[in-house]
N, C-alpha and C. Protein backbone atom coordinates (compact mmCIF):
# COMPACT_ATOMS: atom_id res chain seq x y z
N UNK A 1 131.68 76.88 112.33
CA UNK A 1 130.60 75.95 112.52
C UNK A 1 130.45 75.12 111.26
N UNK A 2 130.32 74.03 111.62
CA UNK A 2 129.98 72.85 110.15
C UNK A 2 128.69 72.46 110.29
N UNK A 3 128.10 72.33 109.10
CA UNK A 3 126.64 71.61 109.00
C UNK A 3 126.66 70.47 108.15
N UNK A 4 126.27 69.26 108.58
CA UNK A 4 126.63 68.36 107.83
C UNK A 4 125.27 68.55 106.69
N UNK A 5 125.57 67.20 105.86
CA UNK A 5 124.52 67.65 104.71
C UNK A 5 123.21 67.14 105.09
N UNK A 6 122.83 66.32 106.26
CA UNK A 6 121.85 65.51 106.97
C UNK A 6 121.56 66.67 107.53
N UNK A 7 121.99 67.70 108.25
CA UNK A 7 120.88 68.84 108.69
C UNK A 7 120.22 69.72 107.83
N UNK A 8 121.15 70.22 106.94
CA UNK A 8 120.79 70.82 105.94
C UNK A 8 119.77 69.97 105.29
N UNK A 9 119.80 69.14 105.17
CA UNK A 9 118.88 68.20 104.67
C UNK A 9 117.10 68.40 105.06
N UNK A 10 117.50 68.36 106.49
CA UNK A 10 116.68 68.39 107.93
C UNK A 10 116.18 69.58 107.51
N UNK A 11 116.98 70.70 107.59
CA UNK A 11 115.88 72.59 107.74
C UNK A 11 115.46 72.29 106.56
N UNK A 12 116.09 72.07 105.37
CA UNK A 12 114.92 72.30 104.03
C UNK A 12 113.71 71.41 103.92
N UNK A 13 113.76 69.99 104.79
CA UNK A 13 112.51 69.41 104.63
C UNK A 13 111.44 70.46 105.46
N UNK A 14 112.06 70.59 107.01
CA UNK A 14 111.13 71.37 107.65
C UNK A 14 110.54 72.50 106.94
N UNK A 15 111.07 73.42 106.30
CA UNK A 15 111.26 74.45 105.85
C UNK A 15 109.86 74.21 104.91
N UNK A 16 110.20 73.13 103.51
CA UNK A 16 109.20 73.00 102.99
C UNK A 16 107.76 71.96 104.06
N UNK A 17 107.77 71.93 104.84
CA UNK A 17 106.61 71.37 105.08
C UNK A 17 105.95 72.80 106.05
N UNK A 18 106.35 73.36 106.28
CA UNK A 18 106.15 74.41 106.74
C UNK A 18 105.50 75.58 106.04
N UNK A 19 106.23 75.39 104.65
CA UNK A 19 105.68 76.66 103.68
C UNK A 19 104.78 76.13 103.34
N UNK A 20 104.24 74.54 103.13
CA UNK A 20 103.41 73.98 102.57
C UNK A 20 101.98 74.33 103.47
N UNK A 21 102.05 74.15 104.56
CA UNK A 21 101.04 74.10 105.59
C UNK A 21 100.22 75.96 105.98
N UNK A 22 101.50 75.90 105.59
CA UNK A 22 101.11 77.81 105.35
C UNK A 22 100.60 78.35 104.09
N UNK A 23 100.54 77.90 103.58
CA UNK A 23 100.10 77.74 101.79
C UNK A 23 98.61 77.53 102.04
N UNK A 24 98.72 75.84 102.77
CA UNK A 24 96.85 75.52 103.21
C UNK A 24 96.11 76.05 103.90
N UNK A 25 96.92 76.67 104.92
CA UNK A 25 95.76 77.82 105.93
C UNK A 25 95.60 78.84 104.76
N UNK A 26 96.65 79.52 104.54
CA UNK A 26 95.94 80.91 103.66
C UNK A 26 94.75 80.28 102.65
N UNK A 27 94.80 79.25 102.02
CA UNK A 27 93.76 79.03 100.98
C UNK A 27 92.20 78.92 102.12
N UNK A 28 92.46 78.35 102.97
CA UNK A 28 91.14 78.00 103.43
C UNK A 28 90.67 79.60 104.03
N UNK A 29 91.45 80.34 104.31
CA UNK A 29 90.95 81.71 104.93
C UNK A 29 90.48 82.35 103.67
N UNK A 30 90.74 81.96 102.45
CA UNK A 30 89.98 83.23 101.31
C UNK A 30 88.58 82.29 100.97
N UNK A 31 87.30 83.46 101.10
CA UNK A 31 86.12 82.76 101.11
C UNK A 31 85.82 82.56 99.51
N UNK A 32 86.62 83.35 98.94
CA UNK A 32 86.31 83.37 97.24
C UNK A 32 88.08 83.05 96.04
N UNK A 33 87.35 82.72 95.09
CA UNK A 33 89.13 82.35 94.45
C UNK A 33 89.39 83.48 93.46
N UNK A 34 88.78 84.38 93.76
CA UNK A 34 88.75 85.93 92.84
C UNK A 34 90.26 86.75 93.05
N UNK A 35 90.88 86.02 94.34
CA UNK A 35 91.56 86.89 94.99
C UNK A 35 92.01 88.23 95.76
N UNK A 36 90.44 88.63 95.39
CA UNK A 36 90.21 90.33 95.90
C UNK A 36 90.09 89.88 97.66
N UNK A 37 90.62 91.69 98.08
CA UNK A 37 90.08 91.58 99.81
C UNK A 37 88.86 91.77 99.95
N UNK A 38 88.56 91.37 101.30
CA UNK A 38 87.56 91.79 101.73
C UNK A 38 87.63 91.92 103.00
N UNK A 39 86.45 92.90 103.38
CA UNK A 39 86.19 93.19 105.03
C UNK A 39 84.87 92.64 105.29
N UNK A 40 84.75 92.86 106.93
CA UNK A 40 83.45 92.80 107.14
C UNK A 40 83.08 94.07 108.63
N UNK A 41 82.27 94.89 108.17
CA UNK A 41 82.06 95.65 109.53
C UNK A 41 81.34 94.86 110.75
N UNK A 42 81.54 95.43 111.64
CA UNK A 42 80.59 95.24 113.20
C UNK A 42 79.50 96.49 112.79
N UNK A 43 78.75 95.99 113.71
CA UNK A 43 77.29 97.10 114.00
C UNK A 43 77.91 98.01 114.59
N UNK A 44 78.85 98.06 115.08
CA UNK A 44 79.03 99.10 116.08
C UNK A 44 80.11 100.31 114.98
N UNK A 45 80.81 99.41 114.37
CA UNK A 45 81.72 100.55 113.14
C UNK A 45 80.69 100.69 112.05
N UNK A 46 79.28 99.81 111.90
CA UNK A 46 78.48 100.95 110.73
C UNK A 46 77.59 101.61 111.61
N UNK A 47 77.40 101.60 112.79
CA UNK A 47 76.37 102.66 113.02
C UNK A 47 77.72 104.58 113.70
N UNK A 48 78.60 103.56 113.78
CA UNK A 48 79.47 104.85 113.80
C UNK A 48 79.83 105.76 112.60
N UNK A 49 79.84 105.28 111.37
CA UNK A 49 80.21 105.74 110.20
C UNK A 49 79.23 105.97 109.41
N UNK A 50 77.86 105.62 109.61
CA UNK A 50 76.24 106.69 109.75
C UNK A 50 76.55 107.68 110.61
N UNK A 51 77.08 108.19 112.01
CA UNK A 51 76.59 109.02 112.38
C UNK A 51 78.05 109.92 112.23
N UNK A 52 78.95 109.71 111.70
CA UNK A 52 80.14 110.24 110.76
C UNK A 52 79.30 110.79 109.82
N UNK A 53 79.03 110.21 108.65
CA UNK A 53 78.39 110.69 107.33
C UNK A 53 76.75 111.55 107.89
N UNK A 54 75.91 111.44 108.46
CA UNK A 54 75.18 112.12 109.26
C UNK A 54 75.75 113.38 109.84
N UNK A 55 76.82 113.77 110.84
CA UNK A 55 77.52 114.88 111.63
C UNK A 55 77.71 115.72 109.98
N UNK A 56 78.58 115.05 109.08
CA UNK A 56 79.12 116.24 108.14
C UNK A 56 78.30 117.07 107.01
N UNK A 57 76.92 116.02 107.01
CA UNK A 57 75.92 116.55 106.26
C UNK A 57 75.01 117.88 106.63
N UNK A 58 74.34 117.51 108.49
CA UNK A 58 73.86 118.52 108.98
C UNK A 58 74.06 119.65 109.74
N UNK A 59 73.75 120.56 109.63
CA UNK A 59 73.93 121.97 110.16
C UNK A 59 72.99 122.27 111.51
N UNK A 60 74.32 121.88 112.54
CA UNK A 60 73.99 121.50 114.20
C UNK A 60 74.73 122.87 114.67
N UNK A 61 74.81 123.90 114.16
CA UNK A 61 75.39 125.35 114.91
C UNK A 61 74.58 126.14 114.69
N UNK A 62 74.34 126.54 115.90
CA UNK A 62 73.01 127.83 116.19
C UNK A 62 73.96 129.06 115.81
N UNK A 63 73.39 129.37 114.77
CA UNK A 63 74.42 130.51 114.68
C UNK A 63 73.96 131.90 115.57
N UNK A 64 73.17 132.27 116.09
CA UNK A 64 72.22 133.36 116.82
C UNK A 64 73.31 133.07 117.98
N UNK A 65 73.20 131.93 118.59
CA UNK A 65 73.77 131.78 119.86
C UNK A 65 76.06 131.89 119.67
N UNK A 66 75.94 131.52 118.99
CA UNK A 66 77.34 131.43 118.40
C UNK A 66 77.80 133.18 118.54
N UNK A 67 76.98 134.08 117.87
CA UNK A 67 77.14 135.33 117.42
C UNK A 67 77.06 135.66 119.26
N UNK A 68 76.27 135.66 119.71
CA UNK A 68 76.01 136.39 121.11
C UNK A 68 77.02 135.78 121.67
N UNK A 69 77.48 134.35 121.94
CA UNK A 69 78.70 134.26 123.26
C UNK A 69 79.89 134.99 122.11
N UNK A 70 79.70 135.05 121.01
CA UNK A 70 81.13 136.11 120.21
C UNK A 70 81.70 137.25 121.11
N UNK A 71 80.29 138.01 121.04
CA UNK A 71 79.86 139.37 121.09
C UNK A 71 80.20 139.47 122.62
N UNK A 72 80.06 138.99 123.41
CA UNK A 72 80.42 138.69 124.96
C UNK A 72 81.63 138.41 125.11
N UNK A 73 82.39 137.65 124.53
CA UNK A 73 84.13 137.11 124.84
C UNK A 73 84.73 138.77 124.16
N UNK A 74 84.20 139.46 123.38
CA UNK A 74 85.00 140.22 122.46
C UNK A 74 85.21 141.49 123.37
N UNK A 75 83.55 141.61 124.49
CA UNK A 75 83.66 142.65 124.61
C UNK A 75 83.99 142.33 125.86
N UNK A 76 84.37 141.31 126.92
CA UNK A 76 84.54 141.19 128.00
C UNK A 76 83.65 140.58 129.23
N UNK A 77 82.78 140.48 128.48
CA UNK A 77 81.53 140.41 129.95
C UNK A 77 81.00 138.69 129.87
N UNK A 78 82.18 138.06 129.35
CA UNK A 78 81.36 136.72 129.05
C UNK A 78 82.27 135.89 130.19
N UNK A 79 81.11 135.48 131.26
CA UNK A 79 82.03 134.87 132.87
C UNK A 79 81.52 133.82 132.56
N UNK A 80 82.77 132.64 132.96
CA UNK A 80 82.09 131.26 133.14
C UNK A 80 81.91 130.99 134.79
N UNK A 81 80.79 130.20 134.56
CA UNK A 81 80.60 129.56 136.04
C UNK A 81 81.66 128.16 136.57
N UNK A 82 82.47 128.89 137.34
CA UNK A 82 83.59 127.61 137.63
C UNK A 82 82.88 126.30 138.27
N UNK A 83 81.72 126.44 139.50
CA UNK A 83 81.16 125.07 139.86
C UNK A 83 80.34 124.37 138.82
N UNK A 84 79.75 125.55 137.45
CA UNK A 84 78.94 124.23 136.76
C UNK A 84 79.98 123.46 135.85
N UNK A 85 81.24 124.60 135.43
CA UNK A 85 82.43 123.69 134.80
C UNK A 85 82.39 122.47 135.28
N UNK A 86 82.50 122.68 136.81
CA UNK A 86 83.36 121.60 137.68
C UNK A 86 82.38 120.11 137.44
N UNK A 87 80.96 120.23 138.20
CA UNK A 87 80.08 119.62 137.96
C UNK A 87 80.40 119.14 136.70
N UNK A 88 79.93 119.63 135.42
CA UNK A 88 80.20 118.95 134.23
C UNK A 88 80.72 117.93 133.88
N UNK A 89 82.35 118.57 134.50
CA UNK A 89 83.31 117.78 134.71
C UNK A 89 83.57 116.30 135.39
N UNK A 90 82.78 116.47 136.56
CA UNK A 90 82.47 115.07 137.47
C UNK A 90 81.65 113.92 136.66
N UNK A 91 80.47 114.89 135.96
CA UNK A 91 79.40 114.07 135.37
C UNK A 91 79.98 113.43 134.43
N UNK A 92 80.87 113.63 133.63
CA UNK A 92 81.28 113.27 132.21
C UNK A 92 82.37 111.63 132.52
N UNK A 93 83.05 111.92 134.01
CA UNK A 93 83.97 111.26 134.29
C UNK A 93 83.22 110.17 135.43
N UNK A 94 82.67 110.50 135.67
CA UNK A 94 82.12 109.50 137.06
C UNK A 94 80.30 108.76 135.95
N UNK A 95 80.19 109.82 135.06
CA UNK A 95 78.39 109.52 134.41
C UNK A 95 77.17 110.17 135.25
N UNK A 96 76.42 109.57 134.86
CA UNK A 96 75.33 109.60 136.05
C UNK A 96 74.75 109.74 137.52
N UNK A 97 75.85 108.89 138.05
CA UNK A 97 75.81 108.32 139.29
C UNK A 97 76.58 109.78 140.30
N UNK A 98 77.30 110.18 139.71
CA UNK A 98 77.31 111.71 140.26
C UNK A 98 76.13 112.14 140.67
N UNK A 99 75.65 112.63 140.31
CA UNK A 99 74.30 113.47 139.75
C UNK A 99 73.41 113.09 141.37
């Protein structure tokens, strides 16, 4: 394949008007000339990462109740109810409108 020197010519103009234009979007996307990143959250990722930092702080295990279904699986006598499983199960997947 031959390239004359008029194409070659051709991709490097494109080439640079291209890097150039890409040069001007990135500048206009940085809001500061510090060069550092930045983010910005949604309400919905800080009220999730409150109730992240919230979950690991508080102590939400009954331990009384914890000890008794123990004490029941260990010794045998601990039966689950297969229809409220089931139920559960509907509610969680269908919501409410089960019910």
């Amino acid at each position: 394949m031959n390239i004359s020197r008029s194409q070659l010519e051709s991709c490097v103009r494109i080439y640079r008007e291209q890097s150039g234009k890409i040069r001007r979007d990135s500048e206009k996307e940085k809001p500061d000339k510090s060069g550092a990143d930045s983010f910005i959250l949604s309400a919905e990722a800080k009220e999730l990462l409150q109730a992240i930092k919230s979950a690991g702080t508080e102590q939400d295990v009954r331990e009384e109740k914890v000890a008794a279904l123990r004490e029941k699986i260990n010794s045998g006598t601990y039966n689950i109810d297969g229809e409220l499983v089931a139920e559960k199960m509907l509610e969680e997947h269908f919501g409410s409108a089960y019910i």
